[in-house]
PDB file of N, CA and C in Angstrom:
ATOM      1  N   UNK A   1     173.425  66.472 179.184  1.00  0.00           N
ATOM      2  CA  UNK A   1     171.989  66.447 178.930  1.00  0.00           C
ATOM      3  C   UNK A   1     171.275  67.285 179.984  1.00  0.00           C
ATOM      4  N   UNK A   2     169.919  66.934 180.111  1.00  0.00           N
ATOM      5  CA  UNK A   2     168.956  68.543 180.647  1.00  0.00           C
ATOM      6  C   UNK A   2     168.836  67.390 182.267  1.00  0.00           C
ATOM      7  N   UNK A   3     170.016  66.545 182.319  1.00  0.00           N
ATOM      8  CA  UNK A   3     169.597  65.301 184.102  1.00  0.00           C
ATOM      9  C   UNK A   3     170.276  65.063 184.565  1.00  0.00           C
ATOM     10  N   UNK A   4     170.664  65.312 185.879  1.00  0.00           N
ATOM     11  CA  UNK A   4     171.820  64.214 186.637  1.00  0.00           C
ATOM     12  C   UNK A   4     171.023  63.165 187.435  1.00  0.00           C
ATOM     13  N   UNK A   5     171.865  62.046 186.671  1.00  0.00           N
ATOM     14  CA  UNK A   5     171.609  60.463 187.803  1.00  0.00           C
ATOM     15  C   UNK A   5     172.674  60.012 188.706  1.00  0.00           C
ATOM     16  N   UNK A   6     171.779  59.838 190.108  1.00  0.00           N
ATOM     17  CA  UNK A   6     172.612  59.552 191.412  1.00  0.00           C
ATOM     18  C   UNK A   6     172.484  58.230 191.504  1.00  0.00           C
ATOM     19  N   UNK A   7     173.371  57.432 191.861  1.00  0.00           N
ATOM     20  CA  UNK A   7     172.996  55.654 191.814  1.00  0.00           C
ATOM     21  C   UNK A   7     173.415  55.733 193.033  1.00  0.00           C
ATOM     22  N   UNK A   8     172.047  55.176 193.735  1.00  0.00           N
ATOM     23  CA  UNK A   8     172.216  55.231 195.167  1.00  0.00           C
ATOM     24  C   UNK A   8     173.166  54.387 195.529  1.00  0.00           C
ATOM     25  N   UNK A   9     173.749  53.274 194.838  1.00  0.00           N
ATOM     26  CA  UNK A   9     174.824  52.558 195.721  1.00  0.00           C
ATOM     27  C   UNK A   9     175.650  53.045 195.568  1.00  0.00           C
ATOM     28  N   UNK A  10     176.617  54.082 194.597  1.00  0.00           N
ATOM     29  CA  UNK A  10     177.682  54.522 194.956  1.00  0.00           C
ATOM     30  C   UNK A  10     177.312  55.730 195.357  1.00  0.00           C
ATOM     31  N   UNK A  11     176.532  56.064 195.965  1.00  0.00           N
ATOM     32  CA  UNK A  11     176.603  57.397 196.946  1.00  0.00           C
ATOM     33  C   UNK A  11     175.234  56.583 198.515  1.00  0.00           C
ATOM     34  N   UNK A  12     176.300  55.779 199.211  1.00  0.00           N
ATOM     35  CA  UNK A  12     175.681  55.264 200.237  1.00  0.00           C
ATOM     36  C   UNK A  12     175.172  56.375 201.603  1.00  0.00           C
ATOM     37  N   UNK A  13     176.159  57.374 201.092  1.00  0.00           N
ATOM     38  CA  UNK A  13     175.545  58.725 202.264  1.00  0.00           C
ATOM     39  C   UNK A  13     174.110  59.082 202.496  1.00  0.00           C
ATOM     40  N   UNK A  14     173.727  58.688 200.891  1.00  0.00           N
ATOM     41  CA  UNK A  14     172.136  59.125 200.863  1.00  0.00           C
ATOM     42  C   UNK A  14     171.189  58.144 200.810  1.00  0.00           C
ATOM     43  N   UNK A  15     171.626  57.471 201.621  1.00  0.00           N
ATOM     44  CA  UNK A  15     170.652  56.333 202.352  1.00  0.00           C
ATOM     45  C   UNK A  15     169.683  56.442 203.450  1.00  0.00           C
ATOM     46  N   UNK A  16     170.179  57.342 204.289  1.00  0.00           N
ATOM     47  CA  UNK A  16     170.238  57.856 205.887  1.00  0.00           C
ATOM     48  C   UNK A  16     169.366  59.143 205.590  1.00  0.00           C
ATOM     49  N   UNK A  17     167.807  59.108 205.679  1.00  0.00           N
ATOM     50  CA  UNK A  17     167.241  60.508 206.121  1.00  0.00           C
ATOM     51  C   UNK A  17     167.859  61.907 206.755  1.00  0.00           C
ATOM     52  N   UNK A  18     167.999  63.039 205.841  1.00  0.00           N
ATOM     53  CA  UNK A  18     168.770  64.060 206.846  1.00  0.00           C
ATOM     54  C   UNK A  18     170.366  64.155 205.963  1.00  0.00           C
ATOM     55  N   UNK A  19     170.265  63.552 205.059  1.00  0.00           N
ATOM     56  CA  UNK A  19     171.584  63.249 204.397  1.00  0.00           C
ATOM     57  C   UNK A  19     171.524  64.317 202.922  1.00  0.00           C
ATOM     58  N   UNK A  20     172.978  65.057 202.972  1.00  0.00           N
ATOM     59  CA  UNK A  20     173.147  65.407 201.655  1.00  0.00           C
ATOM     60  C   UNK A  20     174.138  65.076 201.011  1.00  0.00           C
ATOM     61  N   UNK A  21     174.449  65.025 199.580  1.00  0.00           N
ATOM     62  CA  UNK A  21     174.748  64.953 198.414  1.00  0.00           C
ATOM     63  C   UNK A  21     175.129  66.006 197.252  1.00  0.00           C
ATOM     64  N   UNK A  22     176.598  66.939 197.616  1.00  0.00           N
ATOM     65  CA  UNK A  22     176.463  67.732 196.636  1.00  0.00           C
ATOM     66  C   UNK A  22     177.060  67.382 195.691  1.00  0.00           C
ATOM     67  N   UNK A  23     176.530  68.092 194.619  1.00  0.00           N
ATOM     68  CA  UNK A  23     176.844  67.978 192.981  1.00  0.00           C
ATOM     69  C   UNK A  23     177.526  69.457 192.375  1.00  0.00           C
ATOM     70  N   UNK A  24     178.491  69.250 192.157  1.00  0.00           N
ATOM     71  CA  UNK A  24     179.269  70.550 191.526  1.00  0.00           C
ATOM     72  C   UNK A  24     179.989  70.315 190.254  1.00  0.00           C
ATOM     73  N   UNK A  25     179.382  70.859 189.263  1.00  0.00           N
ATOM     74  CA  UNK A  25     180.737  71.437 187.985  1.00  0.00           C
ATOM     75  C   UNK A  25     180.270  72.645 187.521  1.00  0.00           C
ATOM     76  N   UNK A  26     181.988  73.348 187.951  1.00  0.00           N
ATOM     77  CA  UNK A  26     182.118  74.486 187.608  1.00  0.00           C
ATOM     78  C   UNK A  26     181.714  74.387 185.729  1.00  0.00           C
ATOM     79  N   UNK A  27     182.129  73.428 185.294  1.00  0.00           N
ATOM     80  CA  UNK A  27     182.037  74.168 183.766  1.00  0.00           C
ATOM     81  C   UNK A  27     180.994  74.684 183.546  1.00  0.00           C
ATOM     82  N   UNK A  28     180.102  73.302 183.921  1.00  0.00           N
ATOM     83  CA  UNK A  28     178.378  73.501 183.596  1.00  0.00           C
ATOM     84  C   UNK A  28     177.796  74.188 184.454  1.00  0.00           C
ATOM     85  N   UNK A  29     178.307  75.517 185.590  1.00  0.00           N
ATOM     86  CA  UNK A  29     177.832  75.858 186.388  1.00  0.00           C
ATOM     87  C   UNK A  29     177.025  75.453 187.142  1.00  0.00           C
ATOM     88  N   UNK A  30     176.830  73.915 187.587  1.00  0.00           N
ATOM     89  CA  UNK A  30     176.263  73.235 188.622  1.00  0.00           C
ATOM     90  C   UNK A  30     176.745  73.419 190.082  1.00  0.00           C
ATOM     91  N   UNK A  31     175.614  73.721 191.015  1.00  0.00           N
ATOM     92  CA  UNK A  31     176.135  74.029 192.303  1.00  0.00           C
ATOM     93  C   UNK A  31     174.952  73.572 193.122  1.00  0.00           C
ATOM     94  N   UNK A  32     174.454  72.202 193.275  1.00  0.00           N
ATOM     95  CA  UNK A  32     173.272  71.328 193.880  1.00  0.00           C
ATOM     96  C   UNK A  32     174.194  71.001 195.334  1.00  0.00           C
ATOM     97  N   UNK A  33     172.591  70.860 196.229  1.00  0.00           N
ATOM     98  CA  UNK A  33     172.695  69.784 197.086  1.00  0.00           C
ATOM     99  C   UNK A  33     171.655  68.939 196.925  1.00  0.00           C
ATOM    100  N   UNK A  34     171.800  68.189 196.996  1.00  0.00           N
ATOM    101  CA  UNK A  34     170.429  66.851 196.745  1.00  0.00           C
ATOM    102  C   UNK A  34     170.298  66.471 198.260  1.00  0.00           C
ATOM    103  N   UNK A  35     169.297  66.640 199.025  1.00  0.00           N
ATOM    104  CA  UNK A  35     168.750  66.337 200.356  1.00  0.00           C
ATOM    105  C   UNK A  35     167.823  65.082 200.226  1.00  0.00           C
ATOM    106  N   UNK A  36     168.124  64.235 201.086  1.00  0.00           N
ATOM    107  CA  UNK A  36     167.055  63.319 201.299  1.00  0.00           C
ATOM    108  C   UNK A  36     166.463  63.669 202.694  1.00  0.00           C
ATOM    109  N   UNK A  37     165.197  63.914 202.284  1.00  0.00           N
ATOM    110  CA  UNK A  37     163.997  64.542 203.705  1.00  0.00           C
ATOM    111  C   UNK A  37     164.027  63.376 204.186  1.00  0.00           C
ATOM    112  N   UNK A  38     163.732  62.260 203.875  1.00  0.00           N
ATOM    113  CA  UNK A  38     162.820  61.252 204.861  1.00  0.00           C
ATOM    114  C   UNK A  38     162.341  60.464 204.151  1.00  0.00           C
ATOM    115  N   UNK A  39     161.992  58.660 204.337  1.00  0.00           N
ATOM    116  CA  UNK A  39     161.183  58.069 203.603  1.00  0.00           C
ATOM    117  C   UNK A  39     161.128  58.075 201.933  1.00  0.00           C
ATOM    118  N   UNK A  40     163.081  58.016 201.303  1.00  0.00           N
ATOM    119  CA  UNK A  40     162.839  57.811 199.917  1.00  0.00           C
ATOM    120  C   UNK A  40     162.563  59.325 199.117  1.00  0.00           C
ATOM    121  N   UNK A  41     162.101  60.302 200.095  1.00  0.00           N
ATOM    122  CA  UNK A  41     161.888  61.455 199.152  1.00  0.00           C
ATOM    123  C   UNK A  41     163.426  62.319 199.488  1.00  0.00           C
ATOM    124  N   UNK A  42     163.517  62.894 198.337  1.00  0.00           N
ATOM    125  CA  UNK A  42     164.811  63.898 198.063  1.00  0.00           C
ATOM    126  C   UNK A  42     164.381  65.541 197.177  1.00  0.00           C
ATOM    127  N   UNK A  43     165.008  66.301 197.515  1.00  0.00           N
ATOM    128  CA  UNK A  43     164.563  67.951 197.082  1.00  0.00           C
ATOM    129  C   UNK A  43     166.199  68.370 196.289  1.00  0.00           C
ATOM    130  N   UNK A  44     166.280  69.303 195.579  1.00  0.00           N
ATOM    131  CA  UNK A  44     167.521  69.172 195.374  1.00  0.00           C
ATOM    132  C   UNK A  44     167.210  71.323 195.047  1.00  0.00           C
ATOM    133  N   UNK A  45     168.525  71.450 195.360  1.00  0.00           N
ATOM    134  CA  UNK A  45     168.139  73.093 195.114  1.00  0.00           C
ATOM    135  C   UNK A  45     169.713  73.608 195.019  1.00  0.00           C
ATOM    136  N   UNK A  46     169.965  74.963 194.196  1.00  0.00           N
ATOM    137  CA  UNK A  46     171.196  75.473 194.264  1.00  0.00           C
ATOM    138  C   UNK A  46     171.519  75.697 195.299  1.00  0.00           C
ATOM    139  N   UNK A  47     173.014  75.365 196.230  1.00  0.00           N
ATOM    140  CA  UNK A  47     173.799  75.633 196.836  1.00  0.00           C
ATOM    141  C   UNK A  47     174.293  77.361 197.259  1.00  0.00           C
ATOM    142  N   UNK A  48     174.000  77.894 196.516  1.00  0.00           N
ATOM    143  CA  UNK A  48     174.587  79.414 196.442  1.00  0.00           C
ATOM    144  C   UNK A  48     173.675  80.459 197.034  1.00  0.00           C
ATOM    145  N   UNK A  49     173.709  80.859 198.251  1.00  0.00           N
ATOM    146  CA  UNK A  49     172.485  82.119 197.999  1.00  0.00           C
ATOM    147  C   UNK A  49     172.356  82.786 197.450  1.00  0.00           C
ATOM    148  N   UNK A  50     171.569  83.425 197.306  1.00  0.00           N
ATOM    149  CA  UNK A  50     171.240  84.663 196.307  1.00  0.00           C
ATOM    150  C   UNK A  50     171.814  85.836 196.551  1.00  0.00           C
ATOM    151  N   UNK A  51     172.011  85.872 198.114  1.00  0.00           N
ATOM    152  CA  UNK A  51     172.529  87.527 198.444  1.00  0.00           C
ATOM    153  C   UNK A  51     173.847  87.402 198.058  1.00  0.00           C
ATOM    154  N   UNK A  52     175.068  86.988 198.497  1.00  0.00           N
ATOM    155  CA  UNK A  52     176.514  87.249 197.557  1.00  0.00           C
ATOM    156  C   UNK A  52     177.206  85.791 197.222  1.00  0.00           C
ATOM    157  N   UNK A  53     176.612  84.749 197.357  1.00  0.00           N
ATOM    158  CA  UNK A  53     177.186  83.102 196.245  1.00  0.00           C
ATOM    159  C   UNK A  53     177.692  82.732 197.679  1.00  0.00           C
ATOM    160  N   UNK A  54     177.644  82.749 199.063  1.00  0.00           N
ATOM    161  CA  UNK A  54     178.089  82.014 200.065  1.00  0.00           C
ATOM    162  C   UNK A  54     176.974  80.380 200.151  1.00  0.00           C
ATOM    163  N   UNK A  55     177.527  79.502 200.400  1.00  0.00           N
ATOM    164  CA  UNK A  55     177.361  77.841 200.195  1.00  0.00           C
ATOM    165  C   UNK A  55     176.175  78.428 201.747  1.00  0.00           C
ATOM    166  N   UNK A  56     175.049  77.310 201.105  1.00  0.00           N
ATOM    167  CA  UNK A  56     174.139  76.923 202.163  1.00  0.00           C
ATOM    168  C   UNK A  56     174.559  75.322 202.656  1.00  0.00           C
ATOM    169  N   UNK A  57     173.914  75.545 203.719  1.00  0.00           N
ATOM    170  CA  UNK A  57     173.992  74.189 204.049  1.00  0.00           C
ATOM    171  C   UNK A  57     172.988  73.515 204.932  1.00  0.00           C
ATOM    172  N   UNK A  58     172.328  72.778 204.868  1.00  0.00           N
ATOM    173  CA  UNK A  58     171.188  71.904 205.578  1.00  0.00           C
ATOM    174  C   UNK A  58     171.222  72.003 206.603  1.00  0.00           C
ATOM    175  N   UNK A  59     169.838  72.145 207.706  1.00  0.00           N
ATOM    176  CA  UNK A  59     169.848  72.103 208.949  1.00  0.00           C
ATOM    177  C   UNK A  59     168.190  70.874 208.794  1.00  0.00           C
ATOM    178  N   UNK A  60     168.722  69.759 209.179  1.00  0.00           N
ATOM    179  CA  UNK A  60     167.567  68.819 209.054  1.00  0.00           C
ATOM    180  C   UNK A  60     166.858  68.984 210.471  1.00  0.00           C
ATOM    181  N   UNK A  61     167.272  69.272 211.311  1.00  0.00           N
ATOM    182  CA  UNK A  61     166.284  69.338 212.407  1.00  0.00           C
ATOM    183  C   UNK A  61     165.091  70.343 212.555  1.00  0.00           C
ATOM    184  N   UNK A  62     164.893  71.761 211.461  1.00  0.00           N
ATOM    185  CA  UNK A  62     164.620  72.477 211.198  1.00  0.00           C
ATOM    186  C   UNK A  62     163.907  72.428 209.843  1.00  0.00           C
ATOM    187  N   UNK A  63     164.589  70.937 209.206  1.00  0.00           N
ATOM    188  CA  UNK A  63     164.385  71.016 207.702  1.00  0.00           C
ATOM    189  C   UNK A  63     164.578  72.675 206.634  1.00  0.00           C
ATOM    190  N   UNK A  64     165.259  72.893 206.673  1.00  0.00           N
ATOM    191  CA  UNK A  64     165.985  74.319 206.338  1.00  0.00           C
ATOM    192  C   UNK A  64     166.959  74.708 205.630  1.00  0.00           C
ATOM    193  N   UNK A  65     167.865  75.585 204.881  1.00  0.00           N
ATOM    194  CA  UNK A  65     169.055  75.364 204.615  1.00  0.00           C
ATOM    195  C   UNK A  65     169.317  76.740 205.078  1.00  0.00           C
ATOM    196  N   UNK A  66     170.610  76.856 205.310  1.00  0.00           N
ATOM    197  CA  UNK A  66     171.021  78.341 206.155  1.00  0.00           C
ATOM    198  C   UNK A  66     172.305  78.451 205.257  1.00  0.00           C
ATOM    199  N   UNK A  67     172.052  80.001 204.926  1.00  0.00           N
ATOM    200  CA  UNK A  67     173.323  80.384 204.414  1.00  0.00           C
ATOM    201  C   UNK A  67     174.828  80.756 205.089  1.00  0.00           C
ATOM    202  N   UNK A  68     175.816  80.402 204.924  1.00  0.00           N
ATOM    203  CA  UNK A  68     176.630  80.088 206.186  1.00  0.00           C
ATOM    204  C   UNK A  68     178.042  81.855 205.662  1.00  0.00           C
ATOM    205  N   UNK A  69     177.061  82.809 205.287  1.00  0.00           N
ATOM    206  CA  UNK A  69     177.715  84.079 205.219  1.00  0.00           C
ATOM    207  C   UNK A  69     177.170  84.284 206.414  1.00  0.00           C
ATOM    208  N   UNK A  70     177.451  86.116 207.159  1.00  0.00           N
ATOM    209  CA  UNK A  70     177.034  86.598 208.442  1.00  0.00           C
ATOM    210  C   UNK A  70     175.375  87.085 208.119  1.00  0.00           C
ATOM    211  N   UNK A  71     175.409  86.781 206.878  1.00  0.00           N
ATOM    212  CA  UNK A  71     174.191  87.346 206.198  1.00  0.00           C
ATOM    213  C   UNK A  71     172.550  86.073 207.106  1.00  0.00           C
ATOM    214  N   UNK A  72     173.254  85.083 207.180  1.00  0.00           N
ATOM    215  CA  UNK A  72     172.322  83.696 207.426  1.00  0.00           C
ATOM    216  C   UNK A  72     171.486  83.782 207.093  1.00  0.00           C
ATOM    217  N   UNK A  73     170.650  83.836 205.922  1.00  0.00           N
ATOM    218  CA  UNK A  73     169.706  83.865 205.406  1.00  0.00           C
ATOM    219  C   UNK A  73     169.261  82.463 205.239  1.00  0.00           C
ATOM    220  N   UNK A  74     167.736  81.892 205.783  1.00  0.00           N
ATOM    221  CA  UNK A  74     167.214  80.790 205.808  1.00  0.00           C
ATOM    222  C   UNK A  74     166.115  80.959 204.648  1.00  0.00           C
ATOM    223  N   UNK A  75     166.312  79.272 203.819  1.00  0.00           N
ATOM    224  CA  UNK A  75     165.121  78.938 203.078  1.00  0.00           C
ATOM    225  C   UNK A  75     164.711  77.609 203.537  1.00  0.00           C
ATOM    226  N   UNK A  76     163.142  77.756 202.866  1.00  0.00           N
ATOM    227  CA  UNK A  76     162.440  76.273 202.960  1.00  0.00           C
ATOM    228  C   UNK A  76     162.981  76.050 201.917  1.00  0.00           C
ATOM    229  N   UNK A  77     162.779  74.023 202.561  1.00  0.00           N
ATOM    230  CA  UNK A  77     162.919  73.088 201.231  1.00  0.00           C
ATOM    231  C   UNK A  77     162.626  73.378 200.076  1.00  0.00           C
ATOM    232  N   UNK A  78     161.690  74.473 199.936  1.00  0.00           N
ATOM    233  CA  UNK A  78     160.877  74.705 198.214  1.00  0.00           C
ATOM    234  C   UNK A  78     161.755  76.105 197.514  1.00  0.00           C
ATOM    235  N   UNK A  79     162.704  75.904 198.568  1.00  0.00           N
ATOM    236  CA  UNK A  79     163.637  77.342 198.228  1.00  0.00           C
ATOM    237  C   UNK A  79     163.662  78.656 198.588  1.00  0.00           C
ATOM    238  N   UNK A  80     162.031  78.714 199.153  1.00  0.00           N
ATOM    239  CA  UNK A  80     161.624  80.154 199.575  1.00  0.00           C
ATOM    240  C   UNK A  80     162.165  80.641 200.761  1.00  0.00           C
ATOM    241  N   UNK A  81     162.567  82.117 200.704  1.00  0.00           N
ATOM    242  CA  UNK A  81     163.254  82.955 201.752  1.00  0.00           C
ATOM    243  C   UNK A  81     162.120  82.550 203.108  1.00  0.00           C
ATOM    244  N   UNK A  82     162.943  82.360 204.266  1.00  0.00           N
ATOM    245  CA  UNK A  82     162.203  82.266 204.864  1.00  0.00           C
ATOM    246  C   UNK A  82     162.948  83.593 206.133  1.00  0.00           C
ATOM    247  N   UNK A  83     164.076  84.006 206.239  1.00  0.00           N
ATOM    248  CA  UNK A  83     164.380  85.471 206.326  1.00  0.00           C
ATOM    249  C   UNK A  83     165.868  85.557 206.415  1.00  0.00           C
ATOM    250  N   UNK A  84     165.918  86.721 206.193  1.00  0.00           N
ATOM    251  CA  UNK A  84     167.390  87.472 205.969  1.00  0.00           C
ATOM    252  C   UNK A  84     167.327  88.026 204.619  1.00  0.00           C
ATOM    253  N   UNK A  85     168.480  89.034 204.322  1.00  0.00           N
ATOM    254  CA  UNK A  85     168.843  89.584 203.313  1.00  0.00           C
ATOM    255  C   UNK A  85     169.086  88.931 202.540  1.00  0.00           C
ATOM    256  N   UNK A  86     168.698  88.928 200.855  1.00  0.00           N
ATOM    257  CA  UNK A  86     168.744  87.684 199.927  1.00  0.00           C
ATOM    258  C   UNK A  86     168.311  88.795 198.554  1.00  0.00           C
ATOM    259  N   UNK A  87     168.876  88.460 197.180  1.00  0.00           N
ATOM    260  CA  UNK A  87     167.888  88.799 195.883  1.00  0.00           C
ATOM    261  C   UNK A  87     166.744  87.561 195.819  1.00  0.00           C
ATOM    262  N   UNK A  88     166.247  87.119 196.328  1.00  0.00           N
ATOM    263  CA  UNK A  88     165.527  85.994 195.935  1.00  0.00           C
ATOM    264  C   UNK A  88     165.886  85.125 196.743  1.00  0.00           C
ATOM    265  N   UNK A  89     164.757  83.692 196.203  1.00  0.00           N
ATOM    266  CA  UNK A  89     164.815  82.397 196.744  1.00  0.00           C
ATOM    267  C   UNK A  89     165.684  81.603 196.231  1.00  0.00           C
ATOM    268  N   UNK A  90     165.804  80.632 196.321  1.00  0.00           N
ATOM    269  CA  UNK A  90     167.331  79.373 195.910  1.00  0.00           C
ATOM    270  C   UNK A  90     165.968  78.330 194.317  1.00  0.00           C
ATOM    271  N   UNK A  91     167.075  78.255 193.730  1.00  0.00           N
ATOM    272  CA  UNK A  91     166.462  77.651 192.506  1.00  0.00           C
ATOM    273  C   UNK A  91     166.179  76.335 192.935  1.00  0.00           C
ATOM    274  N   UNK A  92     165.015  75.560 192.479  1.00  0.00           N
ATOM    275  CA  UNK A  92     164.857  74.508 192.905  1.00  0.00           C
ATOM    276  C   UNK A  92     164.771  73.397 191.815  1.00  0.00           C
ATOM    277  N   UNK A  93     165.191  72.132 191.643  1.00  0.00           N
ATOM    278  CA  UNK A  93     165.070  71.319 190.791  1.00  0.00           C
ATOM    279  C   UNK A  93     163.736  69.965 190.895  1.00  0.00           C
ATOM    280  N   UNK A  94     163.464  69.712 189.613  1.00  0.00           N
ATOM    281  CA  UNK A  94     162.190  68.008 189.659  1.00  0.00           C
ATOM    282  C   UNK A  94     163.263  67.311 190.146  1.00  0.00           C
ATOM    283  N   UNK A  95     162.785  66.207 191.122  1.00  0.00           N
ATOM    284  CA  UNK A  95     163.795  65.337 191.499  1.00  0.00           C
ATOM    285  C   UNK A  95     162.744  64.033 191.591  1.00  0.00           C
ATOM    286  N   UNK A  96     163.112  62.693 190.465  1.00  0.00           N
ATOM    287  CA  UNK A  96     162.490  61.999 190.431  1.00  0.00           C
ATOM    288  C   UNK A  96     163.228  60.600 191.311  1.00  0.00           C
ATOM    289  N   UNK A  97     162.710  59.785 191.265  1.00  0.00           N
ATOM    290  CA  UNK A  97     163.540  58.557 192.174  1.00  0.00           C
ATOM    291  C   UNK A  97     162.423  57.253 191.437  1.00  0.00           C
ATOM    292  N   UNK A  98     162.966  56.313 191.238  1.00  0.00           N
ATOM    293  CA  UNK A  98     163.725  54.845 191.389  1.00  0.00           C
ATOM    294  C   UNK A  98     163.988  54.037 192.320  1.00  0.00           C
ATOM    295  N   UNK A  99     164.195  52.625 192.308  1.00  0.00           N
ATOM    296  CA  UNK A  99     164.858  51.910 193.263  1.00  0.00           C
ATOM    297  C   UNK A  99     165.816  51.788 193.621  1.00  0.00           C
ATOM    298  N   UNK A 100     166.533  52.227 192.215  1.00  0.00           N
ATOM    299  CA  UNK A 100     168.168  52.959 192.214  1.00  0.00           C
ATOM    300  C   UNK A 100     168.785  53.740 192.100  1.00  0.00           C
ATOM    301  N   UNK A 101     167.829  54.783 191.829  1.00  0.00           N
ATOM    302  CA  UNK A 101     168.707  56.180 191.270  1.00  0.00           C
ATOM    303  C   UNK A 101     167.556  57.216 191.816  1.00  0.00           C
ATOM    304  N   UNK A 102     168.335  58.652 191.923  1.00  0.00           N
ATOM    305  CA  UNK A 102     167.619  59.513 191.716  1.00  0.00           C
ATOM    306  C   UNK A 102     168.142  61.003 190.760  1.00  0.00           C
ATOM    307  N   UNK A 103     167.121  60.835 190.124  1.00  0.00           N
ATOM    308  CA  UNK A 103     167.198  61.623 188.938  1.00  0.00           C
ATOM    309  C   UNK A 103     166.792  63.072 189.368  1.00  0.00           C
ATOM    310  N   UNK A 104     167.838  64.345 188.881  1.00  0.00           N
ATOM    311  CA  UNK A 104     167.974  65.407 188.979  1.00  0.00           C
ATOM    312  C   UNK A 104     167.192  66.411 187.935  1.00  0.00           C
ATOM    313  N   UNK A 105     166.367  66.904 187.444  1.00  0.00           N
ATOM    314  CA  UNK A 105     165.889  67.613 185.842  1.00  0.00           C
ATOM    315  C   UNK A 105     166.465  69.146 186.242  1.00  0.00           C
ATOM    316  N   UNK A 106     167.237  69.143 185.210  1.00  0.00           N
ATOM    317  CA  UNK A 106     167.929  70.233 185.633  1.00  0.00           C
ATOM    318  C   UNK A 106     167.329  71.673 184.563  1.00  0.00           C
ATOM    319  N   UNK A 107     166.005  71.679 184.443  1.00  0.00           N
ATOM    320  CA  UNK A 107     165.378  72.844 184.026  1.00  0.00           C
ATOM    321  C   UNK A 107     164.730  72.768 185.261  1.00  0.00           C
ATOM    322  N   UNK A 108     164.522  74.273 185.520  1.00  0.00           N
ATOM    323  CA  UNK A 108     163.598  75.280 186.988  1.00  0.00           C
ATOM    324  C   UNK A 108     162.423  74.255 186.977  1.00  0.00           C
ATOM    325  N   UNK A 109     162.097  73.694 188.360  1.00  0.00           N
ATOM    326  CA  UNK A 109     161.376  72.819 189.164  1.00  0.00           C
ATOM    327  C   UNK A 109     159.602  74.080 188.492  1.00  0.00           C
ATOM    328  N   UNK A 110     158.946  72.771 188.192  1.00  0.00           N
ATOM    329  CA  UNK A 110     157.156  74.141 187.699  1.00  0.00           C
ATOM    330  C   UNK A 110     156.264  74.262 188.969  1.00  0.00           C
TER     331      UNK A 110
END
């Protein structure tokens, strides 16, 4: 379907502010990390940079994700380049939440 649901009790990692959660299938070409910022809220955005498909990965002290090619290209939470060599910003997803779940909408965040 057009959603992925996270049930927070079997993914207890994302309890803890600063915490991620990735989501991958190759079939369906899914390549998420689901971040929890702080206080219940979560952002979720493709994994892949834009400049050649090297895995980002979260820097919460910075709130950031850095691409971990030599390229290091940093985005904000909202996906946007914030610098380095890149085609673009990182796709971003609606990420709704619950008391138990948090829900992924996996059409482009408006």
């Amino acid at each position: 379907s057009g959603k992925i649901t996270v049930d927070r009790a079997r993914v207890p990692e994302l309890r803890k502010a600063g915490s991620t959660f990735r989501i991958v299938n190759e079939g369906r070409k899914i390549n998420i990390l689901l971040i929890h910022v702080g206080h219940g809220h979560y952002v979720a955005l493709d994994r892949s940079c834009t400049h050649g498909g090297a895995q980002c990965t979260y820097r919460p002290k910075r709130h950031t994700l850095q691409c971990t090619s030599l390229n290091h290209a940093e985005y904000d939470l909202q996906g946007a380049l914030l610098h380095g060599r890149t085609h673009g910003n990182l796709r971003t997803y609606e990420v709704r939440t619950s008391e138990s779940t948090v829900e992924i909408l996996l059409g482009a965040k408006a």
